[in-house]
N, C-alpha and C. Protein backbone atom coordinates (compact mmCIF):
# COMPACT_ATOMS: atom_id res chain seq x y z
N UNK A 1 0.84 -1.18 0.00
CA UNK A 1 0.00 0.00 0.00
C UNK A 1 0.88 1.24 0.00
N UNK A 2 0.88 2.45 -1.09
CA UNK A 2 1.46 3.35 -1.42
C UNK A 2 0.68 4.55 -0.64
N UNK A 3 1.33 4.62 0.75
CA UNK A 3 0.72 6.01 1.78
C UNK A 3 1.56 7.23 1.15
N UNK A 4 2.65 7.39 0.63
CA UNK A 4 2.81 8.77 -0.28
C UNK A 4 3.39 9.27 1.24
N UNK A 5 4.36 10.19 1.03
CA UNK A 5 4.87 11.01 1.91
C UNK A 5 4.05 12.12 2.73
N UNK A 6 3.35 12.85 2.53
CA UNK A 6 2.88 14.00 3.38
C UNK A 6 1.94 12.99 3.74
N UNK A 7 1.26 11.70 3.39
CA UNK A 7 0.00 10.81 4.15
C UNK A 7 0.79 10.50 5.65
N UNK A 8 -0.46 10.87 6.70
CA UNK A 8 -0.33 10.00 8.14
C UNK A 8 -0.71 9.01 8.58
N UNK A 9 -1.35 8.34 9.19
CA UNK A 9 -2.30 7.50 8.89
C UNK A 9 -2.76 8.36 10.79
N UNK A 10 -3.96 8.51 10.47
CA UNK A 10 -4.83 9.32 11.62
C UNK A 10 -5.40 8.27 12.79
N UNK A 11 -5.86 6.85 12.91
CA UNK A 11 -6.55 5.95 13.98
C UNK A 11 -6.17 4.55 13.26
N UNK A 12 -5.91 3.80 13.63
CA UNK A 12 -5.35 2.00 13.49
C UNK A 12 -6.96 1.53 13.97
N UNK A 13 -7.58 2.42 14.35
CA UNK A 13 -9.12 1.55 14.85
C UNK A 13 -10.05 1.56 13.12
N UNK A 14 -9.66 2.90 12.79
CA UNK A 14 -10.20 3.46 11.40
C UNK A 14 -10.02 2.62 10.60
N UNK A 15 -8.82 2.19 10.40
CA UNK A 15 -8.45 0.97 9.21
C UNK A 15 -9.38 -0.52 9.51
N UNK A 16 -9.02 -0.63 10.77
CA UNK A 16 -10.32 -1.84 10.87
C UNK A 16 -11.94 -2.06 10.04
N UNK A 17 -12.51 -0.38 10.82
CA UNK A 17 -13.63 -0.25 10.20
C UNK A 17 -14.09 0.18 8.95
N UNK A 18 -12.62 0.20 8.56
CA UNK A 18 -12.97 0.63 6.58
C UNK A 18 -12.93 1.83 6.09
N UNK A 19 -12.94 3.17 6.91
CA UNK A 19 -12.97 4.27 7.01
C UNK A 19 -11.71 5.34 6.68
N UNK A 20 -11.72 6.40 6.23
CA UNK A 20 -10.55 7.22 5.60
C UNK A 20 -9.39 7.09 6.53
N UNK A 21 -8.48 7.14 6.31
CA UNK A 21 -7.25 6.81 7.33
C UNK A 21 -6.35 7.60 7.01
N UNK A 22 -6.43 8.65 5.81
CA UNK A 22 -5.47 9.66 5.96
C UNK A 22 -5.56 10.98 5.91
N UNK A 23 -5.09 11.96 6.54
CA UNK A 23 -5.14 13.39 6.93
C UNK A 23 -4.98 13.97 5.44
N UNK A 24 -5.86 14.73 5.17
CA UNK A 24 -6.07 16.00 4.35
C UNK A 24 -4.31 16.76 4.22
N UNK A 25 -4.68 17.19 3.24
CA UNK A 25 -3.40 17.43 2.71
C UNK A 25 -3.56 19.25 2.90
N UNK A 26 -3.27 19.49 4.10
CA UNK A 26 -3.75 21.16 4.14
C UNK A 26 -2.47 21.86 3.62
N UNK A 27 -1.48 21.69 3.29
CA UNK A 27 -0.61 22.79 2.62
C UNK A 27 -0.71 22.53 1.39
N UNK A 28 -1.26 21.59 0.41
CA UNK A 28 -2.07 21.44 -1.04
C UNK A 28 -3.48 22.00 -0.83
N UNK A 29 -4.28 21.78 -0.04
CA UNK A 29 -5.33 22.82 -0.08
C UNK A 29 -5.30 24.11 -0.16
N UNK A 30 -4.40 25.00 0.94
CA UNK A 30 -4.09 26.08 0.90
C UNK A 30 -3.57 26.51 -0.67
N UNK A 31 -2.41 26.17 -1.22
CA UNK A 31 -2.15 26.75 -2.34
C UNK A 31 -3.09 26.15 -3.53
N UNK A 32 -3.73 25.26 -3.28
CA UNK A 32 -5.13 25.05 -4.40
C UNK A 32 -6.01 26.11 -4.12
N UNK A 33 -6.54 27.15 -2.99
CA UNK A 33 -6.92 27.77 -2.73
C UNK A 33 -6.21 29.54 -3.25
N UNK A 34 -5.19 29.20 -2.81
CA UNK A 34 -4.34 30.91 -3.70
C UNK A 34 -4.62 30.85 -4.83
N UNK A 35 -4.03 29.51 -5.65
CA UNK A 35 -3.81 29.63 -6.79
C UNK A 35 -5.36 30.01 -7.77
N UNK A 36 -6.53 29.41 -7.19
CA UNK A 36 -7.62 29.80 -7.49
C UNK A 36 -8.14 31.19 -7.61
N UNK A 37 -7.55 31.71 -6.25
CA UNK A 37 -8.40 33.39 -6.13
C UNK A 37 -7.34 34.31 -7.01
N UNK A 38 -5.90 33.74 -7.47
CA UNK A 38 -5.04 34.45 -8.08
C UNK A 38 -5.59 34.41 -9.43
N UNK A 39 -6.20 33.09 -9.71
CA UNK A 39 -6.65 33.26 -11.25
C UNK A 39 -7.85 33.46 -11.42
N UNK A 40 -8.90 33.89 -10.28
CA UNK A 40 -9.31 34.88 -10.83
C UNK A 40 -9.77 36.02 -10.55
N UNK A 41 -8.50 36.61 -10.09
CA UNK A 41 -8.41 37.88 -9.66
C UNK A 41 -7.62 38.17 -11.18
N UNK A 42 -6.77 37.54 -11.94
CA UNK A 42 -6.14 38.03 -12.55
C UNK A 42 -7.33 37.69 -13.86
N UNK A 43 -8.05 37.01 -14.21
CA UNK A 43 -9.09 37.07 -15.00
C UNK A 43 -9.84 38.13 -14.88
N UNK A 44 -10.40 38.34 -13.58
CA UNK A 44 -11.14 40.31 -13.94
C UNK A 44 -10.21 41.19 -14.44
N UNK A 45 -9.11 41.51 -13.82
CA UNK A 45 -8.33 42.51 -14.48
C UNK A 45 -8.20 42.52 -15.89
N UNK A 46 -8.39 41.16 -16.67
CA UNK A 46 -8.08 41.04 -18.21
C UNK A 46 -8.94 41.22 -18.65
N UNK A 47 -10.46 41.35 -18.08
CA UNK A 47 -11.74 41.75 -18.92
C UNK A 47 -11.78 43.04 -18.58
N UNK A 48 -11.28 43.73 -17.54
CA UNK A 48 -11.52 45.04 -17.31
C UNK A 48 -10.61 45.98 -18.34
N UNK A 49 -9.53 45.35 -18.52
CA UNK A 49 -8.35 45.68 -19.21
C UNK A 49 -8.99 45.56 -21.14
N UNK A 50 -9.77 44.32 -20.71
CA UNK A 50 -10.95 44.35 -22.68
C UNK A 50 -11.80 45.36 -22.60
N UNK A 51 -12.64 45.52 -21.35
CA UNK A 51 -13.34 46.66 -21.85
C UNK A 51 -12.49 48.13 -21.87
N UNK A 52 -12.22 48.25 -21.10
CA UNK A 52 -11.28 49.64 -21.76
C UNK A 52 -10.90 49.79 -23.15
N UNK A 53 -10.03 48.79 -23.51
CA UNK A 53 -10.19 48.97 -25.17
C UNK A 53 -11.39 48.71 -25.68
N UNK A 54 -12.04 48.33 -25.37
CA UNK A 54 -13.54 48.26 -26.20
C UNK A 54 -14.34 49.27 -26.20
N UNK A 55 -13.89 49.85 -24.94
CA UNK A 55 -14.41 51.42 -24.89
C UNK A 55 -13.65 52.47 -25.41
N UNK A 56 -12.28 52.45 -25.87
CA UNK A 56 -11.60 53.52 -26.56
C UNK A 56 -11.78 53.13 -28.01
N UNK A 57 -12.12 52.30 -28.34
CA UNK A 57 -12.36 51.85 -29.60
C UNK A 57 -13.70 52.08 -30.00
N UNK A 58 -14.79 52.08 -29.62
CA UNK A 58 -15.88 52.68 -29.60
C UNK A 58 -15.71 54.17 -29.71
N UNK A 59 -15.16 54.84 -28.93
CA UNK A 59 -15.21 56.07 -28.52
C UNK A 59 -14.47 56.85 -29.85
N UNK A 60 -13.77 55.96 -30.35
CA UNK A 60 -12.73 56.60 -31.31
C UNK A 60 -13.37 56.10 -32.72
N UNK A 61 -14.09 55.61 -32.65
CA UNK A 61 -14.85 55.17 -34.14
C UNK A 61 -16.14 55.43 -34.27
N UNK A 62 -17.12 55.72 -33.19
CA UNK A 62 -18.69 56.02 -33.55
C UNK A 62 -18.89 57.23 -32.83
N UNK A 63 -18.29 58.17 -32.57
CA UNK A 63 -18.32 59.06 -31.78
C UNK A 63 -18.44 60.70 -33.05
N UNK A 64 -18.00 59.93 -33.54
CA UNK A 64 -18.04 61.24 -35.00
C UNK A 64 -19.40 60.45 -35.76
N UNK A 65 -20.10 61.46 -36.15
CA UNK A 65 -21.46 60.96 -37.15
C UNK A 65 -21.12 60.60 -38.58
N UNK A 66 -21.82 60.35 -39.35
CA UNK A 66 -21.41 59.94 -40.78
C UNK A 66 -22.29 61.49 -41.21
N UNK A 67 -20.88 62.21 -42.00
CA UNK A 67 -21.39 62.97 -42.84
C UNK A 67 -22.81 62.83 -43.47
N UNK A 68 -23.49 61.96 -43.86
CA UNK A 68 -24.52 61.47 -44.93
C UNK A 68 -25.87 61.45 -43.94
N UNK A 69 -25.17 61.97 -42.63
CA UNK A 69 -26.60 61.80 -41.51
C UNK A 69 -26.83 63.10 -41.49
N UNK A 70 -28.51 62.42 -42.06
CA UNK A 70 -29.80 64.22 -41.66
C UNK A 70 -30.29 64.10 -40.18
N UNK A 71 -30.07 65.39 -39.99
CA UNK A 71 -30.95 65.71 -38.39
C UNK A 71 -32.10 65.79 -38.75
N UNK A 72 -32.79 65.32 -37.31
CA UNK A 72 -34.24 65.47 -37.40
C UNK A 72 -35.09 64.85 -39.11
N UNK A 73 -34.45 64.27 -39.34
CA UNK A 73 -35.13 63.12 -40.32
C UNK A 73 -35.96 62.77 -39.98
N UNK A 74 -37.65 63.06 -40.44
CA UNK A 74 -38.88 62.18 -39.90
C UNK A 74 -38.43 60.46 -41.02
N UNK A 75 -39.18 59.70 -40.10
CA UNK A 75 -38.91 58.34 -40.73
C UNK A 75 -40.07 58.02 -41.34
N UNK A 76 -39.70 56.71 -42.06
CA UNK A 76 -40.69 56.94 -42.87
C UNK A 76 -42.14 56.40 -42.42
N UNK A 77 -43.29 56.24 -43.39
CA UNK A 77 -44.78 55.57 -43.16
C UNK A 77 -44.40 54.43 -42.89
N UNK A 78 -45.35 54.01 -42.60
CA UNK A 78 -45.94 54.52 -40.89
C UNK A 78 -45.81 55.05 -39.40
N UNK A 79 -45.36 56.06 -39.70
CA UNK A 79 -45.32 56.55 -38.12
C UNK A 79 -45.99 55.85 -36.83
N UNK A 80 -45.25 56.26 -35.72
CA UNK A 80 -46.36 56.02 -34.64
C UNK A 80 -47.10 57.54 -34.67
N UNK A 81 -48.22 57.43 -33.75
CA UNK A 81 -49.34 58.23 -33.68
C UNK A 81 -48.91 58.78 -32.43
N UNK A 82 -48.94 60.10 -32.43
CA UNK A 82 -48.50 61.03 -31.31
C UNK A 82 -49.57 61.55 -30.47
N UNK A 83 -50.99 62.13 -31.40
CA UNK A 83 -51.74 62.13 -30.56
C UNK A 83 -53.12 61.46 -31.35
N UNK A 84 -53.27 60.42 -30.62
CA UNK A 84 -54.27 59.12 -31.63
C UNK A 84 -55.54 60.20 -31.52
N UNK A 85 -55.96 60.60 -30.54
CA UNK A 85 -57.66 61.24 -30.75
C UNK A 85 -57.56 62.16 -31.60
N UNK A 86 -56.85 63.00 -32.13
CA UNK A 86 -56.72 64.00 -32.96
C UNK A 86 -56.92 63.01 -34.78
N UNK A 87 -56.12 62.10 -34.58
CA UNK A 87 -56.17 61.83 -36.19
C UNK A 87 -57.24 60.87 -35.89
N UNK A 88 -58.03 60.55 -34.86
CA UNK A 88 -59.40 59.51 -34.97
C UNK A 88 -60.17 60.85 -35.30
N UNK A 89 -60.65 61.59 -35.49
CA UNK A 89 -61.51 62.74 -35.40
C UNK A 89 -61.54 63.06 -36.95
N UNK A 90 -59.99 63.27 -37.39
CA UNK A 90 -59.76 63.41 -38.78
C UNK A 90 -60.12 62.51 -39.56
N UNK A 91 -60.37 61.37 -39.29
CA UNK A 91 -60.05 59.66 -40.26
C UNK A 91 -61.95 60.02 -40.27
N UNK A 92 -62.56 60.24 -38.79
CA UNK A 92 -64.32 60.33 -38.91
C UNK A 92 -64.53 61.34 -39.95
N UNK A 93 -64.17 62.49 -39.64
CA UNK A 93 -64.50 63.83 -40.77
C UNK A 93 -64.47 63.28 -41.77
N UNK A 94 -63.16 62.31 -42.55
CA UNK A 94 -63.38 62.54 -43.73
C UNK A 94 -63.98 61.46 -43.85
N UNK A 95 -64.57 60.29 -43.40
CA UNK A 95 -65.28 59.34 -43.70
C UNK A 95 -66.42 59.80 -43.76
N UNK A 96 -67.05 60.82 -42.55
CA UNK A 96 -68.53 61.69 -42.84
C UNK A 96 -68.24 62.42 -44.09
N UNK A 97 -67.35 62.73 -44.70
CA UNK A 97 -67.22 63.90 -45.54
C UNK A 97 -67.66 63.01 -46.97
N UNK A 98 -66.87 61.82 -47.12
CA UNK A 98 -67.15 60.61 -48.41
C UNK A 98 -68.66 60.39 -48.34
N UNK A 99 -69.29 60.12 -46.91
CA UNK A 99 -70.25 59.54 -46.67
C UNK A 99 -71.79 60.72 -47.32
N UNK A 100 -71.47 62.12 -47.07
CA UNK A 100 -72.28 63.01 -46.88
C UNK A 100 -72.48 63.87 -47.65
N UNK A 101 -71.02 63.74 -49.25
CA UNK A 101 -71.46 64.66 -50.05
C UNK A 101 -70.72 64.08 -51.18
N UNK A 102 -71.34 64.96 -52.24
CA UNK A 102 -71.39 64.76 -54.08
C UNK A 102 -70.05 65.16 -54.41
N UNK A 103 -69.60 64.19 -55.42
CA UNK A 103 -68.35 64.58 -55.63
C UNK A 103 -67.30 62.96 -57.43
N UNK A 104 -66.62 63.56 -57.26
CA UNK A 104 -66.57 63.01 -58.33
C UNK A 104 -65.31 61.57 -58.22
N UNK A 105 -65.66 60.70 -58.23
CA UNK A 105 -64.87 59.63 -57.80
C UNK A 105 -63.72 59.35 -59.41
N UNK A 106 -64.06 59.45 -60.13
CA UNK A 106 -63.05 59.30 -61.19
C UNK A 106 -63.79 59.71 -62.47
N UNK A 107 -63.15 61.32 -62.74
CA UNK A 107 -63.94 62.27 -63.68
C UNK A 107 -64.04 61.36 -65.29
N UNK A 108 -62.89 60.92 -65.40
CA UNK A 108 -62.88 60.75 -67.07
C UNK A 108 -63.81 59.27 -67.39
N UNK A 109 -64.48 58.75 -66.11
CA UNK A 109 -64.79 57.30 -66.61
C UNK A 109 -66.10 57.66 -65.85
N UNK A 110 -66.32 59.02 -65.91
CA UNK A 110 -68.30 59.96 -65.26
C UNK A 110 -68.40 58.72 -63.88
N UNK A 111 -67.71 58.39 -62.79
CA UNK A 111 -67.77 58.08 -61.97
C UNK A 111 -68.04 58.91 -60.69
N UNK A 112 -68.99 59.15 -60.04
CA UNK A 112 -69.79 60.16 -59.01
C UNK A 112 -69.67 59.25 -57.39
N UNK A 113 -69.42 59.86 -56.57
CA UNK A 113 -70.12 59.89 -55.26
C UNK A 113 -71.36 60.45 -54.65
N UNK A 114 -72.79 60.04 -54.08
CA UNK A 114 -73.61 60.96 -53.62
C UNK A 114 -73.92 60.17 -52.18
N UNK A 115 -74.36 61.28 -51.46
CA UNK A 115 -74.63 61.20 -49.81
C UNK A 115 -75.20 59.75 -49.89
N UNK A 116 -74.87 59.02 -48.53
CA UNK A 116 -75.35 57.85 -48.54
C UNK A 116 -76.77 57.82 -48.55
N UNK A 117 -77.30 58.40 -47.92
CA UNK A 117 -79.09 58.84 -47.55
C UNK A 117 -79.49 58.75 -49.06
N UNK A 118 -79.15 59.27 -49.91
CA UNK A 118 -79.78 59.68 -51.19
C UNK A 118 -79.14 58.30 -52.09
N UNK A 119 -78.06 57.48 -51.77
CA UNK A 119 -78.44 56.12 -52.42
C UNK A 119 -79.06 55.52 -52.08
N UNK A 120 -79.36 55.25 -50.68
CA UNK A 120 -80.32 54.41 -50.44
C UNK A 120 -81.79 54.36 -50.60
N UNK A 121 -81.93 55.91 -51.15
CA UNK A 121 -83.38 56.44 -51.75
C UNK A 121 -83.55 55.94 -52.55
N UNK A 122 -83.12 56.05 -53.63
CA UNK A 122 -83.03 55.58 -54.86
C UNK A 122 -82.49 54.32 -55.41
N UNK A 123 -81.71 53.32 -54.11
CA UNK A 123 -82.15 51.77 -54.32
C UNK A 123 -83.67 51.54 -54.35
N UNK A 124 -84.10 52.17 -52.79
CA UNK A 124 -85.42 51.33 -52.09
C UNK A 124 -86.49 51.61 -53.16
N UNK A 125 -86.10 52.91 -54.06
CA UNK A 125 -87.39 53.00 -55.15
C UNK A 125 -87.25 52.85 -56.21
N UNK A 126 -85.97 52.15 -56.79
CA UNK A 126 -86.02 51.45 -58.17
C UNK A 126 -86.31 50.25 -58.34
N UNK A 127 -87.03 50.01 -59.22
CA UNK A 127 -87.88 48.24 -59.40
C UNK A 127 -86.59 47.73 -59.68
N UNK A 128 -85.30 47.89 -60.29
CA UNK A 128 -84.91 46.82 -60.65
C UNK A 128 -83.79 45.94 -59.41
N UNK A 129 -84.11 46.88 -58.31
CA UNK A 129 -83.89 46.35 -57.00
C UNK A 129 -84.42 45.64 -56.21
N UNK A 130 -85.54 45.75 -56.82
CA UNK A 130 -87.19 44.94 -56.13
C UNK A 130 -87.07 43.65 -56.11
N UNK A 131 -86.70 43.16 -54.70
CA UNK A 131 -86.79 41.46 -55.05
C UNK A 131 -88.26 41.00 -54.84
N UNK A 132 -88.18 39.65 -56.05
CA UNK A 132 -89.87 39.25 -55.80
C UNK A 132 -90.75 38.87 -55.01
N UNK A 133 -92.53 39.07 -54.89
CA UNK A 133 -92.76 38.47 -54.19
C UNK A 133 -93.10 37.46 -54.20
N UNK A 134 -94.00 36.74 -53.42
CA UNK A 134 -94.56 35.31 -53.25
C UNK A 134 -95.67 35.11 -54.64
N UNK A 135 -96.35 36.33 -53.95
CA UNK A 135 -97.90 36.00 -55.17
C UNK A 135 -97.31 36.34 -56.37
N UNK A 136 -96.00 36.85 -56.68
CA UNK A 136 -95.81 37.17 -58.44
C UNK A 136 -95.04 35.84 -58.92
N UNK A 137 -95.16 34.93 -58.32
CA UNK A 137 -93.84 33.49 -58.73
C UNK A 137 -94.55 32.94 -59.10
N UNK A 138 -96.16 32.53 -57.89
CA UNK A 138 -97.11 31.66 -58.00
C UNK A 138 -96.73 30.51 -57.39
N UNK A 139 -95.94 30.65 -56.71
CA UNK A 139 -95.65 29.32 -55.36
C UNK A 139 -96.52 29.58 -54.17
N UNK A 140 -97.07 30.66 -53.77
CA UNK A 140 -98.02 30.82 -52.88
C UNK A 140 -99.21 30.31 -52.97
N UNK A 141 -99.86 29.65 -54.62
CA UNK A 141 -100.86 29.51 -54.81
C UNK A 141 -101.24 28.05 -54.11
């Protein structure tokens, strides 16, 4: 059995009952322990040390605008809506406005708009809108 030099053997009762029989290796713990917080203590410093250049490099390349940039450029359609009740009010007007008066939907092909009220006059009283009735089929008979 290979006990290795820094091994003790801790109780002769221990070995009987099957149980660990040798002392912890505390001056390998300890420097398993430095060597850990050294690396990574020295790992933050190397990301802190990346962002700095990542930040002078930024700073030194997007920090000037591109000539070819307009201020205050509206973007394009579709906007968002800045104040929605104002253009709901506008979108009604002119839908009452289509809805409520005469006007010319496409001049060269005599295409007209008239108030809705006044088409529906002149569906409800043209026959050739007239659907039939019972007694004119003669299925009622």
């Amino acid at each position: 059995m290979n006990l290795g030099k820094n091994h003790h053997i801790v109780d002769e009762a221990s070995i009987e009952r099957g149980h660990e029989v040798f002392e912890t290796n505390v001056p390998l713990v300890i420097k398993f322990g430095i060597g850990l917080t050294a690396l990574a203590i020295i790992s933050m410093v190397l990301m802190w040390l990346m962002f700095v250049v990542i930040e002078d490099y930024n700073a030194t390349t997007f920090d000037t605008p591109s000539p070819m940039l307009e201020e205050n450029a509206i973007p394009p359609e579709p906007r968002l809506q800045v104040i929605p009740e104002e253009d709901l009010i506008a979108l009604q007007e002119a839908e009452n406005k289509k809805l409520n008066t005469y006007g010319w939907v496409i001049r060269t092909a005599e295409i007209v708009q008239i108030p809705i009220d006044r088409a529906m006059h002149l569906i409800a009283t043209d026959d050739r809108y007239k659907l039939p009735s019972a007694a004119g089929t003669g299925e009622g008979q």
